[in-house]
N, C-alpha and C. Protein backbone atom coordinates (compact mmCIF):
# COMPACT_ATOMS: atom_id res chain seq x y z
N UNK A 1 -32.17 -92.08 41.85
CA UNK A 1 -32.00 -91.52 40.54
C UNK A 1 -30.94 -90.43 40.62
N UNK A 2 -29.86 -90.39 39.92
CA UNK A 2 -28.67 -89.57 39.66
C UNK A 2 -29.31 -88.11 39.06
N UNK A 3 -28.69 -87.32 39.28
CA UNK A 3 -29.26 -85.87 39.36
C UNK A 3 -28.83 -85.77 37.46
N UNK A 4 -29.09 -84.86 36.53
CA UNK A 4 -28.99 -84.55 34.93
C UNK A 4 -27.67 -84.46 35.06
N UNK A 5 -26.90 -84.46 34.24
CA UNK A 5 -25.27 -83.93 34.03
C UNK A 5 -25.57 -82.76 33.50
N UNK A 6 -24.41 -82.02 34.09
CA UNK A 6 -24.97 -80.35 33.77
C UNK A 6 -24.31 -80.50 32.31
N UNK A 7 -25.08 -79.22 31.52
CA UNK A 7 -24.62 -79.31 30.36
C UNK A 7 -23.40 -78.37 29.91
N UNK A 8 -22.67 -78.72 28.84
CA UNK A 8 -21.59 -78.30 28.07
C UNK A 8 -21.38 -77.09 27.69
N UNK A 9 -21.14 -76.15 27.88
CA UNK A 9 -21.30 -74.68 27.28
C UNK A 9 -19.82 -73.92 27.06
N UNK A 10 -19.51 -73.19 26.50
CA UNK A 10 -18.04 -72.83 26.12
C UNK A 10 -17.92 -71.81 27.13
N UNK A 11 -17.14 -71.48 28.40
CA UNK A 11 -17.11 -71.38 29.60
C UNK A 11 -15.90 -69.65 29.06
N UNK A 12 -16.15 -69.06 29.52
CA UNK A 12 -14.68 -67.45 29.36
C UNK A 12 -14.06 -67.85 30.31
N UNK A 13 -12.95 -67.96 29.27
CA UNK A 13 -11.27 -67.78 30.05
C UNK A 13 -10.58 -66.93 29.43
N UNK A 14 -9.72 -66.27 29.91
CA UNK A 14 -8.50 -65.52 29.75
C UNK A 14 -6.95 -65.72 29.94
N UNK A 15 -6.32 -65.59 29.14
CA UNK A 15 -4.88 -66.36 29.77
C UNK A 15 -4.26 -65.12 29.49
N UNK A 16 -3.22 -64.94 30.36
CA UNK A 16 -2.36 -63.35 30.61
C UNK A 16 -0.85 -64.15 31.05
N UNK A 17 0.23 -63.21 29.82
CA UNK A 17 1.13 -63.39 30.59
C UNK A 17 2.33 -62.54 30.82
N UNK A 18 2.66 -62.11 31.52
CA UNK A 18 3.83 -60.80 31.62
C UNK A 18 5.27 -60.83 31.63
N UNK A 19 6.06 -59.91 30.95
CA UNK A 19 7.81 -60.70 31.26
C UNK A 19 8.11 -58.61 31.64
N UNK A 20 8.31 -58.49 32.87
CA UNK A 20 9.18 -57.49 32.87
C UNK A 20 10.69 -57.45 33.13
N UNK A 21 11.64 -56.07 33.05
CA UNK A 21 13.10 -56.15 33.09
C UNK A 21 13.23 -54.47 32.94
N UNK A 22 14.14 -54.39 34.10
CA UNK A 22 14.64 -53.35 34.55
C UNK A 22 16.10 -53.46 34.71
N UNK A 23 17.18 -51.66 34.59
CA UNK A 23 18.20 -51.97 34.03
C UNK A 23 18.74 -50.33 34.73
N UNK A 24 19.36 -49.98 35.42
CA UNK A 24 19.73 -48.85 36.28
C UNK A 24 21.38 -48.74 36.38
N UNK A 25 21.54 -47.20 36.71
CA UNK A 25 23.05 -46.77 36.71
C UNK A 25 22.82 -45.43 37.97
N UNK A 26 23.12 -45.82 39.08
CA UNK A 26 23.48 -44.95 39.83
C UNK A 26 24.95 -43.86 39.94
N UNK A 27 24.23 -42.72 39.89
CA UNK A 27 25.56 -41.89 39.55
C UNK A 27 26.36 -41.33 40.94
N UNK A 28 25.16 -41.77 41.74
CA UNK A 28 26.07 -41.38 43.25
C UNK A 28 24.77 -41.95 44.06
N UNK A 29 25.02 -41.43 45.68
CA UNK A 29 23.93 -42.83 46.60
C UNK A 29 22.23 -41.85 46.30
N UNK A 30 22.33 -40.43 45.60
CA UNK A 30 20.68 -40.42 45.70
C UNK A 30 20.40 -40.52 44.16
N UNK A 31 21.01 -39.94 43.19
CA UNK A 31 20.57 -40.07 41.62
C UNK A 31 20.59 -41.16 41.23
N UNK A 32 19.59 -41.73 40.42
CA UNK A 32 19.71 -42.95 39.40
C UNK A 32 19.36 -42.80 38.49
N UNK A 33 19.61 -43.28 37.13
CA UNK A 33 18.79 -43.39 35.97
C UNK A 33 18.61 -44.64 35.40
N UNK A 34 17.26 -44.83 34.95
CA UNK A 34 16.72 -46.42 34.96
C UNK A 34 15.78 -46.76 33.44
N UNK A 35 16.09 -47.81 32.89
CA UNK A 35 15.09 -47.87 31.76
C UNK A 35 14.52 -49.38 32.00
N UNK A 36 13.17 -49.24 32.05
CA UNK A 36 12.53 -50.55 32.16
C UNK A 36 11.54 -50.94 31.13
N UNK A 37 11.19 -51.89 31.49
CA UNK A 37 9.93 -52.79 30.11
C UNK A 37 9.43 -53.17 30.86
N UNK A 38 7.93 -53.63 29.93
CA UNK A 38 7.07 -54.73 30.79
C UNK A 38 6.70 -55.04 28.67
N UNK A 39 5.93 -56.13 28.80
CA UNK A 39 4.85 -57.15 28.20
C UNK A 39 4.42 -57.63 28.51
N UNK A 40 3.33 -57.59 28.26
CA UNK A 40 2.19 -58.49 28.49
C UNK A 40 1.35 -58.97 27.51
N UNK A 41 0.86 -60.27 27.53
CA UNK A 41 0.05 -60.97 25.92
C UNK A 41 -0.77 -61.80 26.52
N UNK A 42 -2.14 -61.18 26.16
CA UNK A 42 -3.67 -61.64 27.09
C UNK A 42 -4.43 -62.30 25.15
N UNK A 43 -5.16 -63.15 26.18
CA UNK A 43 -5.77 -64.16 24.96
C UNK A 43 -7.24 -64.46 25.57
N UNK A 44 -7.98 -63.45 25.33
CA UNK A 44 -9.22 -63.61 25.49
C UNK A 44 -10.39 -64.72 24.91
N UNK A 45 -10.91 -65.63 25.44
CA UNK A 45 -12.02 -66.72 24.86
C UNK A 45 -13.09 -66.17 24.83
N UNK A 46 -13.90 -65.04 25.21
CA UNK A 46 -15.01 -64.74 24.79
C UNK A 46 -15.10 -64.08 23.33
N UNK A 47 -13.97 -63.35 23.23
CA UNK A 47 -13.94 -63.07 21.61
C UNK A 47 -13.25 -63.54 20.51
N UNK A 48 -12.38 -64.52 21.07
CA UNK A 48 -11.79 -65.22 20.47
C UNK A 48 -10.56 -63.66 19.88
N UNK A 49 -9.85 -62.96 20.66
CA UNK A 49 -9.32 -62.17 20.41
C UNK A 49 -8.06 -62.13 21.29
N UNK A 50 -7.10 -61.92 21.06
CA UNK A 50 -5.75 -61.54 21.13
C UNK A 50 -4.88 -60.34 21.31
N UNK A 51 -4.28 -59.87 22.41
CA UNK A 51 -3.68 -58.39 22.45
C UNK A 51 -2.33 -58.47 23.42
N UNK A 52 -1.73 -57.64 23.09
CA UNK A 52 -0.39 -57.53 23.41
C UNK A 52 -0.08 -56.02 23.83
N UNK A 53 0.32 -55.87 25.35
CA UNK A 53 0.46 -54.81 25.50
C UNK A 53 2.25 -54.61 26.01
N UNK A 54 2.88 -53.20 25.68
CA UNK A 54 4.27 -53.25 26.09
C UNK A 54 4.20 -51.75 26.64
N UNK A 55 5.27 -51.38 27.48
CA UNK A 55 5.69 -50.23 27.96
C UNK A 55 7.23 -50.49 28.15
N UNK A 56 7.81 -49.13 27.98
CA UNK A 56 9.46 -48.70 27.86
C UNK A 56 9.64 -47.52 28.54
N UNK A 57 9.90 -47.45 29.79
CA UNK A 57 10.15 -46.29 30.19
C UNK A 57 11.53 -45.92 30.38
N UNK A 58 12.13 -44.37 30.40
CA UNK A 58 13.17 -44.10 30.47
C UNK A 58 13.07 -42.92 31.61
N UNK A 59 13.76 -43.37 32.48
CA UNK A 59 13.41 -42.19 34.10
C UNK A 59 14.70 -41.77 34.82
N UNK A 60 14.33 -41.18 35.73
CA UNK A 60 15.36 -40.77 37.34
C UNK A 60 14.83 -40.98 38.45
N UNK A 61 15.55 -41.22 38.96
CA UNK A 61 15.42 -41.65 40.84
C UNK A 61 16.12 -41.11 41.85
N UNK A 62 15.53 -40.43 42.62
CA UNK A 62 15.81 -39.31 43.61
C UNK A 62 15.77 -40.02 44.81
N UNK A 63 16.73 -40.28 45.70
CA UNK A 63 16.54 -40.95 47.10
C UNK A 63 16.75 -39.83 47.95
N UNK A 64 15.76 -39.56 48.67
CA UNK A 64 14.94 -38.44 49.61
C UNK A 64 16.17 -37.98 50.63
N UNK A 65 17.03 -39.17 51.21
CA UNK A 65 17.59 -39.37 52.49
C UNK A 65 18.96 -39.85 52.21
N UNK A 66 20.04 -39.64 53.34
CA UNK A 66 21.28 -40.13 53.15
C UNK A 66 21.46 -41.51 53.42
N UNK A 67 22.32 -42.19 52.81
CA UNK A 67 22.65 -43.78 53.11
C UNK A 67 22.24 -44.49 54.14
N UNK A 68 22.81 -43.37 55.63
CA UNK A 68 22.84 -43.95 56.67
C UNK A 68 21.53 -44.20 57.38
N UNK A 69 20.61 -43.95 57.01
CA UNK A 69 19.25 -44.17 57.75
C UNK A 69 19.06 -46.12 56.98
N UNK A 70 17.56 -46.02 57.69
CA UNK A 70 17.41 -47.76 57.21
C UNK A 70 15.97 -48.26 56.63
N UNK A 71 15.47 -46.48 56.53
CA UNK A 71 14.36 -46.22 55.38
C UNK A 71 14.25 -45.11 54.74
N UNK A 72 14.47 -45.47 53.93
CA UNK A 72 14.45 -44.31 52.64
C UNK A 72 13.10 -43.76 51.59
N UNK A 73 12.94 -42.74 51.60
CA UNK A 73 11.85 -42.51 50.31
C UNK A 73 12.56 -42.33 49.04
N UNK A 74 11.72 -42.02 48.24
CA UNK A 74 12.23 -41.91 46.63
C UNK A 74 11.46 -41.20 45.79
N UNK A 75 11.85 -40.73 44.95
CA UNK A 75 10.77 -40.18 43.88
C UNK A 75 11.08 -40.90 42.50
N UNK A 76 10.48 -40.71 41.96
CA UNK A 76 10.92 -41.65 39.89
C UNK A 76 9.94 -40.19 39.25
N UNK A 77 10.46 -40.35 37.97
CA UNK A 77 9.86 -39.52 36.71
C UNK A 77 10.80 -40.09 35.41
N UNK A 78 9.88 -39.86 34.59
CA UNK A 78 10.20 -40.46 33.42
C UNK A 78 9.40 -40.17 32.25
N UNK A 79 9.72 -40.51 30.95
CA UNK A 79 8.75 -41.17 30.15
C UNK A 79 8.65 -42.45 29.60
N UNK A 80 7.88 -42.54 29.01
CA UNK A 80 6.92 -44.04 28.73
C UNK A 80 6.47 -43.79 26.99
N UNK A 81 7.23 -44.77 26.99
CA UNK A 81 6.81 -45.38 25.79
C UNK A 81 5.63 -46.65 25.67
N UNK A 82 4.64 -46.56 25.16
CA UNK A 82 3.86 -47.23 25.13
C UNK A 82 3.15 -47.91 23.69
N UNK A 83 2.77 -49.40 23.69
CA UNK A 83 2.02 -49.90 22.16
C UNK A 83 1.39 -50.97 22.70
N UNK A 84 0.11 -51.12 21.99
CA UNK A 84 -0.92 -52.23 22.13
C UNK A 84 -1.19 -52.54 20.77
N UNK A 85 -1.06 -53.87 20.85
CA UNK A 85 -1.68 -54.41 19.65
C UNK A 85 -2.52 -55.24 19.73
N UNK A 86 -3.70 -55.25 18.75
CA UNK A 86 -4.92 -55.67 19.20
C UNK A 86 -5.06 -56.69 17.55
N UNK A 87 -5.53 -57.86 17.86
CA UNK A 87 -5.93 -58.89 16.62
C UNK A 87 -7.38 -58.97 16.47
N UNK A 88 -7.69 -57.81 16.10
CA UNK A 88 -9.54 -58.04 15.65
C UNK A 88 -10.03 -58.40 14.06
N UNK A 89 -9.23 -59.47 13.76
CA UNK A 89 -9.70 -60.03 12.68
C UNK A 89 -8.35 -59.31 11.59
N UNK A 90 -8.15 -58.32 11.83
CA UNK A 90 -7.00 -57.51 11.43
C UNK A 90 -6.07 -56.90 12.29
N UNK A 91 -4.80 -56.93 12.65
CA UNK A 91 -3.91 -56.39 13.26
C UNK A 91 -4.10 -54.41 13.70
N UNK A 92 -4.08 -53.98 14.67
CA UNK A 92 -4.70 -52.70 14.55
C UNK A 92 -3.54 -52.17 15.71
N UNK A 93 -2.67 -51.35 15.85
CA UNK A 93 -1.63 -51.28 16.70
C UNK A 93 -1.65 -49.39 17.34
N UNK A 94 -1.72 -49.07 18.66
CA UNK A 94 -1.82 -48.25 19.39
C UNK A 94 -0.61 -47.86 19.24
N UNK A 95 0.14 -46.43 19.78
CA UNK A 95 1.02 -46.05 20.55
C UNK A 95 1.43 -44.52 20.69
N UNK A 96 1.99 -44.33 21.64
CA UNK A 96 2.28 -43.13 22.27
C UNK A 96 3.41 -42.82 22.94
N UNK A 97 3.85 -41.65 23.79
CA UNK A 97 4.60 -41.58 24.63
C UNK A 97 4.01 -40.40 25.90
N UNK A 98 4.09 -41.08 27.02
CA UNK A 98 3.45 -40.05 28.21
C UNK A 98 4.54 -39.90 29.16
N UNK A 99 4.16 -39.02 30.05
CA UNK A 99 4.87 -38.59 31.58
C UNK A 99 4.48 -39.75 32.56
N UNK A 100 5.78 -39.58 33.20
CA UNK A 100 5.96 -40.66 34.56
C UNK A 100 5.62 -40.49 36.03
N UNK A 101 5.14 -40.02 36.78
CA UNK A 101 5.62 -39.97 37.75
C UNK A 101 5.53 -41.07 39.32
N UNK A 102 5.81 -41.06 39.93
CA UNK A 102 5.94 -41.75 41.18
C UNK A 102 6.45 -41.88 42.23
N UNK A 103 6.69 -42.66 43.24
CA UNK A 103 7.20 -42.17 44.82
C UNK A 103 7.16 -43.72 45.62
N UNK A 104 7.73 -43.52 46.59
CA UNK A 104 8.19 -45.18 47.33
C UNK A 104 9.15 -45.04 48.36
N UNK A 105 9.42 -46.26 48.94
CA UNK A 105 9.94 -46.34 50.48
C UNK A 105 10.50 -47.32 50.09
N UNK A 106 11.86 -47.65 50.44
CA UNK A 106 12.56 -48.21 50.35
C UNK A 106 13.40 -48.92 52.33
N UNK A 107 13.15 -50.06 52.60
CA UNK A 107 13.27 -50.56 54.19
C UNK A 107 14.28 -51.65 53.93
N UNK A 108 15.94 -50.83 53.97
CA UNK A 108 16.85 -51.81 54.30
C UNK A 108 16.95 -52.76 55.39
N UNK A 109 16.87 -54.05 54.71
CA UNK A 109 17.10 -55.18 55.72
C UNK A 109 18.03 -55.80 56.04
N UNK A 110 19.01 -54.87 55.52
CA UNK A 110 20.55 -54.66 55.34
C UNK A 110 21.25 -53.80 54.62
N UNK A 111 22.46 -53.52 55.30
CA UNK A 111 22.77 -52.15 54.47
C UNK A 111 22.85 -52.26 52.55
N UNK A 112 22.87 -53.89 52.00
CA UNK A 112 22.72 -54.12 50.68
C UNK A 112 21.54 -54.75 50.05
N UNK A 113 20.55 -54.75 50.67
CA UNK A 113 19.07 -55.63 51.01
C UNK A 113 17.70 -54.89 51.26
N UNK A 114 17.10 -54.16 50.25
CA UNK A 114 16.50 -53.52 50.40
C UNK A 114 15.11 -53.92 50.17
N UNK A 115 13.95 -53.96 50.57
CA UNK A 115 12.18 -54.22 50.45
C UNK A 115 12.05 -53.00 50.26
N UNK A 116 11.53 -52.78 48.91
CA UNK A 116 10.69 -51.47 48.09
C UNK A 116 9.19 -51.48 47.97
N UNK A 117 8.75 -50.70 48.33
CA UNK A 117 7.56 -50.47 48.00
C UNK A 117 6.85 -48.78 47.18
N UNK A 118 6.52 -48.82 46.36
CA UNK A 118 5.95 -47.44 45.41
C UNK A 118 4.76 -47.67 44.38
N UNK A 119 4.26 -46.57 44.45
CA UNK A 119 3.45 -46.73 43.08
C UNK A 119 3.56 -45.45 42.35
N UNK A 120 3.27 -45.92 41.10
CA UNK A 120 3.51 -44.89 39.56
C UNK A 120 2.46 -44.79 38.87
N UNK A 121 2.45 -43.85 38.87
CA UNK A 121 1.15 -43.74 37.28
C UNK A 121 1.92 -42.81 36.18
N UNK A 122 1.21 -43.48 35.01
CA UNK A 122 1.71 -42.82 33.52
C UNK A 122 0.20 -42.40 33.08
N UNK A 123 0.38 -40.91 33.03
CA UNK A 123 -0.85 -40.29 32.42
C UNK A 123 -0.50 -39.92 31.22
N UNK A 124 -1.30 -40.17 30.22
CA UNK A 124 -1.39 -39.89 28.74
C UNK A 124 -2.26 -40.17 27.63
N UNK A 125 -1.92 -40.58 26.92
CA UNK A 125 -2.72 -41.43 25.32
C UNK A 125 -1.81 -41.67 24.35
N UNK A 126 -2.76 -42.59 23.65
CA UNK A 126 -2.55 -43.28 22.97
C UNK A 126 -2.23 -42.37 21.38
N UNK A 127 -1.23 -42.02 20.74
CA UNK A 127 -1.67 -40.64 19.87
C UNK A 127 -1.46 -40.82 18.74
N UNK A 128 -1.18 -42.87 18.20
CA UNK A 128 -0.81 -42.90 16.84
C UNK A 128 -1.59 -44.20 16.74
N UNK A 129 -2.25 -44.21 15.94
CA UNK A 129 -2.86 -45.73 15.37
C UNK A 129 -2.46 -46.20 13.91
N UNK A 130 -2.46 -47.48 13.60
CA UNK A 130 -1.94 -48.39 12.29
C UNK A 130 -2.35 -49.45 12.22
N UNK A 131 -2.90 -49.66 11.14
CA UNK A 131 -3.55 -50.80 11.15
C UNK A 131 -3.76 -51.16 9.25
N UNK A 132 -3.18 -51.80 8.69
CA UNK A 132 -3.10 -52.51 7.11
C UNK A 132 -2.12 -51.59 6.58
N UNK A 133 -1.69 -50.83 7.04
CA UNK A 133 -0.51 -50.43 5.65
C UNK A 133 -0.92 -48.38 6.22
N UNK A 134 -1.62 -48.30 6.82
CA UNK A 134 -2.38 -47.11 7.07
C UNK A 134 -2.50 -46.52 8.55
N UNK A 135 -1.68 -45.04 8.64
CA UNK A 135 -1.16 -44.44 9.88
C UNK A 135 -2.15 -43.46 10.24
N UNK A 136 -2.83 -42.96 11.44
CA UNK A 136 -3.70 -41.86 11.44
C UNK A 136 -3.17 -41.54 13.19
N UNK A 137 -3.17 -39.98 13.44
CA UNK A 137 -2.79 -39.46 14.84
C UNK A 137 -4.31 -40.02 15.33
N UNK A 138 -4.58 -39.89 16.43
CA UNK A 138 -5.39 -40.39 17.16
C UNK A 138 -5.34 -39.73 18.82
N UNK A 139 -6.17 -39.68 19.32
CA UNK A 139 -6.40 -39.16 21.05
C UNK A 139 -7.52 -40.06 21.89
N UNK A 140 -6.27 -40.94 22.45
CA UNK A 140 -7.14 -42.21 23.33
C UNK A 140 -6.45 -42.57 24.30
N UNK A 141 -7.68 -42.18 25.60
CA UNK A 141 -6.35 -41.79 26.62
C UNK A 141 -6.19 -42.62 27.58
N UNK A 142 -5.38 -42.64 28.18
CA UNK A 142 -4.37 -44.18 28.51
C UNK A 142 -3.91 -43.64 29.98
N UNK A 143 -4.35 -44.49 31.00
CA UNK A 143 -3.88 -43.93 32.42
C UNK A 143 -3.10 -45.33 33.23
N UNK A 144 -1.80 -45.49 32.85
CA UNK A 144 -1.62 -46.55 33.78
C UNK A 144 -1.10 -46.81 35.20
N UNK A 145 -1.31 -47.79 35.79
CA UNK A 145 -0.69 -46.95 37.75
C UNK A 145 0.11 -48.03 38.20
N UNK A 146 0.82 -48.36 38.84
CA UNK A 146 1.66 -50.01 38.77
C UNK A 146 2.46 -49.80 40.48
């Protein structure tokens, strides 16, 4: 005798998807200045809900060390522009602007070939909400680390 077929049930999934792009002007071998994006647009099945998150940062980049070495540190600072939009039956849209900061190693694998590694966090909130036609300040606080 064949065992029951398990039964049918509407199972949570999530689908996520991200497009970032970064865009820099070095003004000599340690200063840089850099503006980047990210998006991301997650589609949740347990609530049948929808959200879209973006960040815009606008920064500097400090390289610790002179050219000639073949690992370098770094520092970044910036700010961040930030918005989430959330589809809860009605469109309801976050946003703010916070501080940057961060740090990293940079291991030339050639003098034009570099493997980076850093992490950043943006501490802040969220300090404007909108949602139908209607704007209110708001304090919702938002820590991101990447």
């Amino acid at each position: 005798m064949a065992p029951p077929a398990p039964s049918r049930t509407k199972t949570s999934r999530s689908l996520a998807g991200v497009c970032p792009g970064d865009l820099g002007y070095g003004f000599n071998q340690a200063v840089s200045l850099y503006l980047k994006g990210t998006g991301a647009a997650i589609e949740c099945a347990d609530f049948d809900d929808t959200y879209q998150l973006g960040h815009f940062e606008l920064g500097a980049r400090l390289d610790l060390d002179g050219p000639q070495r073949s690992v370098l540190g770094f520092l970044t600072g910036g700010i961040t522009g930030s918005a989430a939009v959330l589809d809860l039956g009605e469109e309801l849209t976050l946003s703010g602007a916070e501080p940057t900061l961060g740090g990293g190693v940079s291991v030339f694998l050639n003098p034009s070939l570099p493997l980076e590694a850093g992490l950043v966090f943006t501490l802040g909130e969220f300090s404007e909400a909108e949602s139908g036609g209607f704007t209110e300040e708001v304090e919702i606080g938002a820590t991101w680390g990447r």
